[in-house]
C-alpha atoms as a PDB file:
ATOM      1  CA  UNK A   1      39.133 -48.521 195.616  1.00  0.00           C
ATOM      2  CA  UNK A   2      37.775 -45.207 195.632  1.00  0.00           C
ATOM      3  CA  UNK A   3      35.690 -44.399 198.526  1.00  0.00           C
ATOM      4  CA  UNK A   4      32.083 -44.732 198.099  1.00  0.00           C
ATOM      5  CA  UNK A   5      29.974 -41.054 198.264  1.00  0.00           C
ATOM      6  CA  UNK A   6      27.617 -40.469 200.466  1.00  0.00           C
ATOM      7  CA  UNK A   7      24.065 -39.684 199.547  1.00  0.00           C
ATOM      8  CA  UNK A   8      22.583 -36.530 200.788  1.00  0.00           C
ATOM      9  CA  UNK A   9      19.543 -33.929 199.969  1.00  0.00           C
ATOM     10  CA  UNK A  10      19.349 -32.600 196.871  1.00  0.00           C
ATOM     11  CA  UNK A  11      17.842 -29.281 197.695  1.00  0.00           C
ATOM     12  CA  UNK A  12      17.093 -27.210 200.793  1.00  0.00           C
ATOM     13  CA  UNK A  13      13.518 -28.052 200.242  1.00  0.00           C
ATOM     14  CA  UNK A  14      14.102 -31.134 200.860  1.00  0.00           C
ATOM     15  CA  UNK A  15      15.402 -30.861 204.007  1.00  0.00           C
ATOM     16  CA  UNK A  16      12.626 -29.045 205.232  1.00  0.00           C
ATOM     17  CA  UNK A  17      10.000 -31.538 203.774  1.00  0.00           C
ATOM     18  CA  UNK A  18      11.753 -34.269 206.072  1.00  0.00           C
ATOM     19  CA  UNK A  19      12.461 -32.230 209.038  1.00  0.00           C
ATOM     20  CA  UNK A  20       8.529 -31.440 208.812  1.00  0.00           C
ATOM     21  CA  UNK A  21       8.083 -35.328 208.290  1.00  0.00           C
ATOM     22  CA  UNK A  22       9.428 -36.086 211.107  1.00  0.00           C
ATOM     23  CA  UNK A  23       8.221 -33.047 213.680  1.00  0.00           C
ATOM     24  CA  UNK A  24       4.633 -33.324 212.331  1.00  0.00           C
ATOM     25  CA  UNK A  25       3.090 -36.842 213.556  1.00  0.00           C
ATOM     26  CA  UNK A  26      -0.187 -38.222 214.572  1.00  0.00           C
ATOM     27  CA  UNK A  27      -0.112 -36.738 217.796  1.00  0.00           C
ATOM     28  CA  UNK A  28       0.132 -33.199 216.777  1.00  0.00           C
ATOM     29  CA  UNK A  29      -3.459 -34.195 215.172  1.00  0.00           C
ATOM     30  CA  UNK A  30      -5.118 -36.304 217.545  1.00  0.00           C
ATOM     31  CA  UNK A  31      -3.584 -35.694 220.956  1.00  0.00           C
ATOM     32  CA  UNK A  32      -2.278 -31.753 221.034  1.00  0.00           C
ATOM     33  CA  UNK A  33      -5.509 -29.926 220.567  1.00  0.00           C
ATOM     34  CA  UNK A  34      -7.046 -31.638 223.639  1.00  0.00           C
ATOM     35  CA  UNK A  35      -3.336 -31.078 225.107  1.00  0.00           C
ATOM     36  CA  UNK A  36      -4.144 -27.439 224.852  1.00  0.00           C
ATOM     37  CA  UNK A  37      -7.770 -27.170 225.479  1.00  0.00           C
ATOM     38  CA  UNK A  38      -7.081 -28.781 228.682  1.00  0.00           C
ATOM     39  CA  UNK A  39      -3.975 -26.880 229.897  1.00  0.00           C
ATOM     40  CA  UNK A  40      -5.337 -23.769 229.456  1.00  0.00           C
ATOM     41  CA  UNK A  41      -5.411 -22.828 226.106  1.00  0.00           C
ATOM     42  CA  UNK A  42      -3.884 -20.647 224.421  1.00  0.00           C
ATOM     43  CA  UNK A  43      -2.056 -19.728 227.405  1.00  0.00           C
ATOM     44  CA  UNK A  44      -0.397 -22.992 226.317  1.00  0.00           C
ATOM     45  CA  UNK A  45       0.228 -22.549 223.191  1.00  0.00           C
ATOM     46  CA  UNK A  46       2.370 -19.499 223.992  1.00  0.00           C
ATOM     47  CA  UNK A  47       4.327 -21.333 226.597  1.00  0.00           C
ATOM     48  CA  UNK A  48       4.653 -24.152 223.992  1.00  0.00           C
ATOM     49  CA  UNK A  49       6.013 -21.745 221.363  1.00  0.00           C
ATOM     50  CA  UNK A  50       8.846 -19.999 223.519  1.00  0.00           C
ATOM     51  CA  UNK A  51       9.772 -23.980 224.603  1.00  0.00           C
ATOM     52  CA  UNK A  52      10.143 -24.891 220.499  1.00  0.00           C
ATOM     53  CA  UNK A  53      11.954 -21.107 220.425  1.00  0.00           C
ATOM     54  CA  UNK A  54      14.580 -21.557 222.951  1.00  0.00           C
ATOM     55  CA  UNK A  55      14.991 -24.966 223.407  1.00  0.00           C
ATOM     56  CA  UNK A  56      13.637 -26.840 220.084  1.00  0.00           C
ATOM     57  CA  UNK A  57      15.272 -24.870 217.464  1.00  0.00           C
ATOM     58  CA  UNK A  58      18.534 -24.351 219.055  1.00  0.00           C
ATOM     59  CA  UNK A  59      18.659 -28.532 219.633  1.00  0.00           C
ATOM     60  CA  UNK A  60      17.495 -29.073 215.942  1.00  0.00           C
ATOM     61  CA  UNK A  61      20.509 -26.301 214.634  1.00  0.00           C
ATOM     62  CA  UNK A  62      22.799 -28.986 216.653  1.00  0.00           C
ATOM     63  CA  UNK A  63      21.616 -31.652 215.467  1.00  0.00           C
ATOM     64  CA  UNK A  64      22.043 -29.962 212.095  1.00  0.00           C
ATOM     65  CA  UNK A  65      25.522 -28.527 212.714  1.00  0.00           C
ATOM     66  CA  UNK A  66      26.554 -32.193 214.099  1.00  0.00           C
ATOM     67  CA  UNK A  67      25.624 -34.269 211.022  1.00  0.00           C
ATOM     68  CA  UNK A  68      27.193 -31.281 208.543  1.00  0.00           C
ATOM     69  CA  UNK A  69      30.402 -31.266 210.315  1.00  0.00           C
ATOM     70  CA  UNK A  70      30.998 -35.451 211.023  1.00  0.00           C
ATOM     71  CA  UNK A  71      29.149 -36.705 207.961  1.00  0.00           C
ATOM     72  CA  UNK A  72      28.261 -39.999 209.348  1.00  0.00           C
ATOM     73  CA  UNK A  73      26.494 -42.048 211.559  1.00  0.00           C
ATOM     74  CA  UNK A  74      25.077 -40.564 214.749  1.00  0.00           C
ATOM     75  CA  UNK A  75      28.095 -42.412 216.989  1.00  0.00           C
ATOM     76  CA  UNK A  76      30.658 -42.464 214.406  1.00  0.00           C
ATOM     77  CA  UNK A  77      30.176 -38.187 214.398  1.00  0.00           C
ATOM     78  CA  UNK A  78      30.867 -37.931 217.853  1.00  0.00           C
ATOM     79  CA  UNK A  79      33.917 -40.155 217.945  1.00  0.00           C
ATOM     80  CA  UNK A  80      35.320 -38.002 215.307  1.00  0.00           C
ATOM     81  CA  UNK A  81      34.543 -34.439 216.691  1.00  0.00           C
ATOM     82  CA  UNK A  82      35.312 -35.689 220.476  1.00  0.00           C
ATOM     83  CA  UNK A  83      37.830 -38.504 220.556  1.00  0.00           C
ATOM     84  CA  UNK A  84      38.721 -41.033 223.433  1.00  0.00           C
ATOM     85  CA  UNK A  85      35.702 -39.368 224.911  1.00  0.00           C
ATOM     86  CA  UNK A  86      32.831 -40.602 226.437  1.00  0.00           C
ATOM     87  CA  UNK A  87      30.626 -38.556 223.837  1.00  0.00           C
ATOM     88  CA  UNK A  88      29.702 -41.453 221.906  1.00  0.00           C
ATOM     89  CA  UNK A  89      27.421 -42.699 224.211  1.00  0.00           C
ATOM     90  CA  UNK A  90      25.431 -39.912 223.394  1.00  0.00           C
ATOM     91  CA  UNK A  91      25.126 -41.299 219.400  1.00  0.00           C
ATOM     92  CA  UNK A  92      24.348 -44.514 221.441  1.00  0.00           C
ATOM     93  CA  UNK A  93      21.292 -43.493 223.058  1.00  0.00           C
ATOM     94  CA  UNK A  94      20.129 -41.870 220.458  1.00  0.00           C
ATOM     95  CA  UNK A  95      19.948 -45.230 218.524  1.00  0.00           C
ATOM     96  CA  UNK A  96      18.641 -47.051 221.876  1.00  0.00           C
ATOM     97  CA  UNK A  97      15.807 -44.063 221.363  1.00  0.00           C
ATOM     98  CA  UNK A  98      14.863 -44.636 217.899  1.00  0.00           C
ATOM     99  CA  UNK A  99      15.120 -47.980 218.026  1.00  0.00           C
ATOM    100  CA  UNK A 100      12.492 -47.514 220.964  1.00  0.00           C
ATOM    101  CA  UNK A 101      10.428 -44.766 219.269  1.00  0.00           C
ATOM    102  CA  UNK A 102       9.604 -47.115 215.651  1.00  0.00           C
ATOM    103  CA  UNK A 103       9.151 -49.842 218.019  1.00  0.00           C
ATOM    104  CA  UNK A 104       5.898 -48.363 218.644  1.00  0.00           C
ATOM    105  CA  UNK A 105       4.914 -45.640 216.029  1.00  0.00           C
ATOM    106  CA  UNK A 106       5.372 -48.683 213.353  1.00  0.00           C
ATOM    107  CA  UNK A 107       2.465 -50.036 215.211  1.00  0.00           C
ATOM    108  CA  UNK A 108       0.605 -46.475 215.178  1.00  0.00           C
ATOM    109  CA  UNK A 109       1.029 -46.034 211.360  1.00  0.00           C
ATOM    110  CA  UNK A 110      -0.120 -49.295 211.309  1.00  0.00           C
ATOM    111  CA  UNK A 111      -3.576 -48.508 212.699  1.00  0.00           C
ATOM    112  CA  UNK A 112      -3.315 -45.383 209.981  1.00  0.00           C
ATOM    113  CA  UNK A 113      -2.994 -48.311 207.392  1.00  0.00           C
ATOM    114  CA  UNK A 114      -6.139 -50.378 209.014  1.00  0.00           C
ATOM    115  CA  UNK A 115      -8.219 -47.473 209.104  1.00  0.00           C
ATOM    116  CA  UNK A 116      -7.657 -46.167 205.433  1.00  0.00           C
ATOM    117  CA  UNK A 117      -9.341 -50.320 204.800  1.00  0.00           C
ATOM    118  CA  UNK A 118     -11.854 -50.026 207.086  1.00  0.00           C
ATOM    119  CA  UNK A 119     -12.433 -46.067 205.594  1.00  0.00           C
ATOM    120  CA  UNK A 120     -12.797 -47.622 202.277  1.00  0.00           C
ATOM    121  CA  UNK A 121     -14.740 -50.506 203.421  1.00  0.00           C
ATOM    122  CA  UNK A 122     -17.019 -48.076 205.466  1.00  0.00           C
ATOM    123  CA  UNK A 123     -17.012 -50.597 208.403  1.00  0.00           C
ATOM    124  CA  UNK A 124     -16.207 -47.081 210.576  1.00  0.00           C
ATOM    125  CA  UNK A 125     -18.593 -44.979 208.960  1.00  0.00           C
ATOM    126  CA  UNK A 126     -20.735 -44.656 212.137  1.00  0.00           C
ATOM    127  CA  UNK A 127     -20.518 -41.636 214.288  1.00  0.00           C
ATOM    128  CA  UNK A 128     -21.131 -43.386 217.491  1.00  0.00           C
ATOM    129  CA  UNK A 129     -18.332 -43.164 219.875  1.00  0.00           C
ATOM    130  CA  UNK A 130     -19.156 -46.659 221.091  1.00  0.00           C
ATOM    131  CA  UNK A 131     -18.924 -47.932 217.889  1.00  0.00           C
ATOM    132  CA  UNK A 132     -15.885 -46.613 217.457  1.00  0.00           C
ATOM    133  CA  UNK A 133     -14.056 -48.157 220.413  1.00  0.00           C
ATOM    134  CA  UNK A 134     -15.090 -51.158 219.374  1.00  0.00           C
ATOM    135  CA  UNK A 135     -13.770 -50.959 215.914  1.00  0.00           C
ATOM    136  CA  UNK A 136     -10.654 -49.963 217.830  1.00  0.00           C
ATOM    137  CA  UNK A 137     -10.317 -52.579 220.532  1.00  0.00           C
ATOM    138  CA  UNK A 138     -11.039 -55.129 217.961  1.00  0.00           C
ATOM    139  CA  UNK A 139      -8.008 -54.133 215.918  1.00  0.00           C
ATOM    140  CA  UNK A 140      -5.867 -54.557 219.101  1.00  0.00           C
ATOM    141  CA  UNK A 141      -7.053 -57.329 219.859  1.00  0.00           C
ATOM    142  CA  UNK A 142      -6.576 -59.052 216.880  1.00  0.00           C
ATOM    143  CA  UNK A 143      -2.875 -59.675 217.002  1.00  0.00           C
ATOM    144  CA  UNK A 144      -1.825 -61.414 213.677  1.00  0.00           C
ATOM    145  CA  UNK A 145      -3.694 -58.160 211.561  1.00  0.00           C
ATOM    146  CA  UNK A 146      -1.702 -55.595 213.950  1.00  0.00           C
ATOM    147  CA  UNK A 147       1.516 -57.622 213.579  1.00  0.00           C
ATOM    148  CA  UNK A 148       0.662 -57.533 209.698  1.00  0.00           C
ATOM    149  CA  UNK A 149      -0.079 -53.631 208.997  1.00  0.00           C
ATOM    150  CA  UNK A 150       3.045 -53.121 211.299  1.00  0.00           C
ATOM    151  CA  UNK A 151       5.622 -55.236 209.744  1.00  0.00           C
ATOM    152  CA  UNK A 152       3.905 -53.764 206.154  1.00  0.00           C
ATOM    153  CA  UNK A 153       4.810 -49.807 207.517  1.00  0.00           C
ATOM    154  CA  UNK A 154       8.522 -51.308 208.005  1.00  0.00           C
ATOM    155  CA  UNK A 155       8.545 -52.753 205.162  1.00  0.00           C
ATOM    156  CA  UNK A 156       7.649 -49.797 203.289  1.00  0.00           C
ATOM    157  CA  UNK A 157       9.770 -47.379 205.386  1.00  0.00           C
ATOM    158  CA  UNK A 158      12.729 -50.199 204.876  1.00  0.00           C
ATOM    159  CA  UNK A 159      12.257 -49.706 201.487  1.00  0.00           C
ATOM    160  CA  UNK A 160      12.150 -46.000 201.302  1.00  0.00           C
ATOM    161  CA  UNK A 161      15.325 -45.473 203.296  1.00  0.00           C
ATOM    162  CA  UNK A 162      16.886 -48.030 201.551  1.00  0.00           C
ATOM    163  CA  UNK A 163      17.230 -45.386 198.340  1.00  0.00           C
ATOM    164  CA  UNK A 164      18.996 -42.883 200.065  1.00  0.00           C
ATOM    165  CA  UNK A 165      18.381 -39.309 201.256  1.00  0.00           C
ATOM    166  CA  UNK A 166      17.382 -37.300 197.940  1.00  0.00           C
ATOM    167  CA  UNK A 167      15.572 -40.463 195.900  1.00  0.00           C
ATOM    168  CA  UNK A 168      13.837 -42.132 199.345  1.00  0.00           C
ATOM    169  CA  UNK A 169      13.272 -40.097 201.810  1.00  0.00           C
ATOM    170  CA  UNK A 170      13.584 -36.430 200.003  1.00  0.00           C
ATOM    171  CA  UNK A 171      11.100 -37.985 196.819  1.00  0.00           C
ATOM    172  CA  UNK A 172       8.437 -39.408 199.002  1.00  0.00           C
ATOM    173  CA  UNK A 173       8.362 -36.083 201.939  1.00  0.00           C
ATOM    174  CA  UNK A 174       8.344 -33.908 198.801  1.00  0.00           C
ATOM    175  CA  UNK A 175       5.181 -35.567 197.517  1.00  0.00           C
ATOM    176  CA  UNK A 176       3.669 -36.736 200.980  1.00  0.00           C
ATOM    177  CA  UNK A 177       3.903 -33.362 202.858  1.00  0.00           C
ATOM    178  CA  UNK A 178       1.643 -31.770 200.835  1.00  0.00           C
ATOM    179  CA  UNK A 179      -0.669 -34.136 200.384  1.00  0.00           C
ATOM    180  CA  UNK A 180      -0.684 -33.530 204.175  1.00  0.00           C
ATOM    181  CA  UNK A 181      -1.439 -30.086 204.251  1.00  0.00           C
ATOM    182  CA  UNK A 182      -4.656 -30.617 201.731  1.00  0.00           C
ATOM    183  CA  UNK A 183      -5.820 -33.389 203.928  1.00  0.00           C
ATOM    184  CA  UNK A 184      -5.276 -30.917 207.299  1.00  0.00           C
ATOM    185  CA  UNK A 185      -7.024 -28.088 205.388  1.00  0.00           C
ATOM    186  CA  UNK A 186      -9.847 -30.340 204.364  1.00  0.00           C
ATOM    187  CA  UNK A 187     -10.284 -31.505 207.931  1.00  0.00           C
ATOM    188  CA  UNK A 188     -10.561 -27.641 209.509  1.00  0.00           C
ATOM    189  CA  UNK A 189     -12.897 -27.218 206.788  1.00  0.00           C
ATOM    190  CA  UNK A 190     -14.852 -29.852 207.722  1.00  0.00           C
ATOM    191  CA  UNK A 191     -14.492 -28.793 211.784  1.00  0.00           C
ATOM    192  CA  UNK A 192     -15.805 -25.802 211.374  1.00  0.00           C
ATOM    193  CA  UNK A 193     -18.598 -26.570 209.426  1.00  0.00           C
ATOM    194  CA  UNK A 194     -19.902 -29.203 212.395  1.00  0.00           C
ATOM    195  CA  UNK A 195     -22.608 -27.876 215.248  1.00  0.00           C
ATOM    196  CA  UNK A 196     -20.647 -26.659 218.322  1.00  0.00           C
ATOM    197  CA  UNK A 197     -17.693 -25.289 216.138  1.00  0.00           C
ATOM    198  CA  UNK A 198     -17.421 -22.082 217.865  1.00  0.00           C
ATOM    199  CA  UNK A 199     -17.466 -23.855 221.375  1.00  0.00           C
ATOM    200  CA  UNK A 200     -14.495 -26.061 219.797  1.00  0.00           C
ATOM    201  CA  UNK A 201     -12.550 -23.092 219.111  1.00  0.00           C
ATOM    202  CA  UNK A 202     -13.302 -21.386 222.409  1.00  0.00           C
ATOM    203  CA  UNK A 203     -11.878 -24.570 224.529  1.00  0.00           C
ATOM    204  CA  UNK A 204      -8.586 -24.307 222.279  1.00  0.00           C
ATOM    205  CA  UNK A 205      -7.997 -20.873 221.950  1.00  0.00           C
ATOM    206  CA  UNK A 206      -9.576 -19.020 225.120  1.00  0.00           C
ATOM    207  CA  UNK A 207      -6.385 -18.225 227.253  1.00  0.00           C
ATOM    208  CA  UNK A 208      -6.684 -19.499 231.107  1.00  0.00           C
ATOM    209  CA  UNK A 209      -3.353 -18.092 232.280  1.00  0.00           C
ATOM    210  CA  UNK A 210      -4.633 -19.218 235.974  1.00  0.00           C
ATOM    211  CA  UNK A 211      -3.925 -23.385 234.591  1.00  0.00           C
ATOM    212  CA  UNK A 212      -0.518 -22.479 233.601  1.00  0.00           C
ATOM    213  CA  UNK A 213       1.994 -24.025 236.572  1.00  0.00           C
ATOM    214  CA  UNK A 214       5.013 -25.977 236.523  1.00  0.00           C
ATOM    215  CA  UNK A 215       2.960 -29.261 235.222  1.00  0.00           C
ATOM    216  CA  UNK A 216       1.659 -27.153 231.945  1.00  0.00           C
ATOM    217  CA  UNK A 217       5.172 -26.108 231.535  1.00  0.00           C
ATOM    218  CA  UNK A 218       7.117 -29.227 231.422  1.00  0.00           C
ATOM    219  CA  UNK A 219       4.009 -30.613 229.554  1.00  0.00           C
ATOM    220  CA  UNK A 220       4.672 -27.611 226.871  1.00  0.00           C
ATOM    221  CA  UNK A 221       8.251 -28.331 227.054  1.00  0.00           C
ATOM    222  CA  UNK A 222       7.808 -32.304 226.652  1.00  0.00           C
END
């Protein structure tokens, strides 16, 4: 029996389109702009950028140059390249870690999933921060709907991944990624247009080199 092929991306736009998918999450949205405002800046960002320069990008061309030369699964790779090594316990965390990681961002796309409902419901329509909390800690609380938007993201990611590189997970970040960068134009749009915009971009962009210590750093780094 011949020895079945493995799937793989059909294009190097793919590639990118699912490396972006999975560098560009929720909390590059909701949590880094307060990350920067608060840790001086963009002071910040500029310590951030030299961390993705020297330490992100030559860890990503690894992780590239790993799967291109052992073609298979993440402990299977380093059994090949390094044999009757320890090495594979590296492949073994990294499972341990992603197991960990969709453990809980299942249950933060889930939320995305709630609030596109409650969006089109308009049951968050109010701009009272109170308001919102309590939309929020209701959801949590309410563990049979968090357990059910959750188990519908793994469902659908099950399903995607299930098709293979280039018609599951290249087809949908092809389509999906832009439809990201419309939705993140159409929110700066929107920011800028609200009162206190130019105080907004003052708390993120206004360098404070003075906040920049070893905390900031590892912070960037992180």
């Amino acid at each position: 029996m011949a020895p079945a092929t493995r799937d793989h991306f059909s294009s190097r736009l793919g590639v990118l389109a699912a490396t972006l998918g999975s560098a560009v999450g929720l909390g590059n949205i909701w949590k880094f702009p307060s990350l920067v405002g608060q840790n001086g800046g963009a002071s910040f960002l500029v310590v951030y950028l030299l961390a993705s320069l020297c330490i992100g990008l030559p860890l990503m061309i690894s992780d590239l140059s790993l799967g291109r030369a052992g073609r298979s699964n993440v402990i299977s790779i380093f059994q090949k390249l390094a044999p009757r090594t320890g090495w594979w316990l590296i492949g073994l965390s990294a499972i341990i870690s992603c197991l960990l990681i969709l453990g809980f961002y299942s249950d933060v796309a889930g939320w995305v999933f709630a609030y596109i409902l409650k969006s089109a419901t308009g049951t968050v329509s109010s701009t009272d921060p109170a308001a919102a909390q309590a939309s929020f800690s209701s959801l949590l609380n309410d563990g049979p709907v968090s357990l059910f938007w959750q188990w519908l993201v793994l469902m659908l990611t099950g399903a995607i991944i299930m098709r293979g590189a280039s018609a599951g997970i290249e087809k949908v970040t092809r389509v999906l990624m832009p439809v990201l960068f419309l939705l993140l134009v159409g929110v700066c749009i929107r920011s800028l247009t609200l009162p206190g915009a130019s105080e907004g971009l003052r708390f993120l962009f206004m360098p404070q080199w003075e906040r920049v210590d070893a905390s900031v750093i590892m912070m960037a780094m992180g």
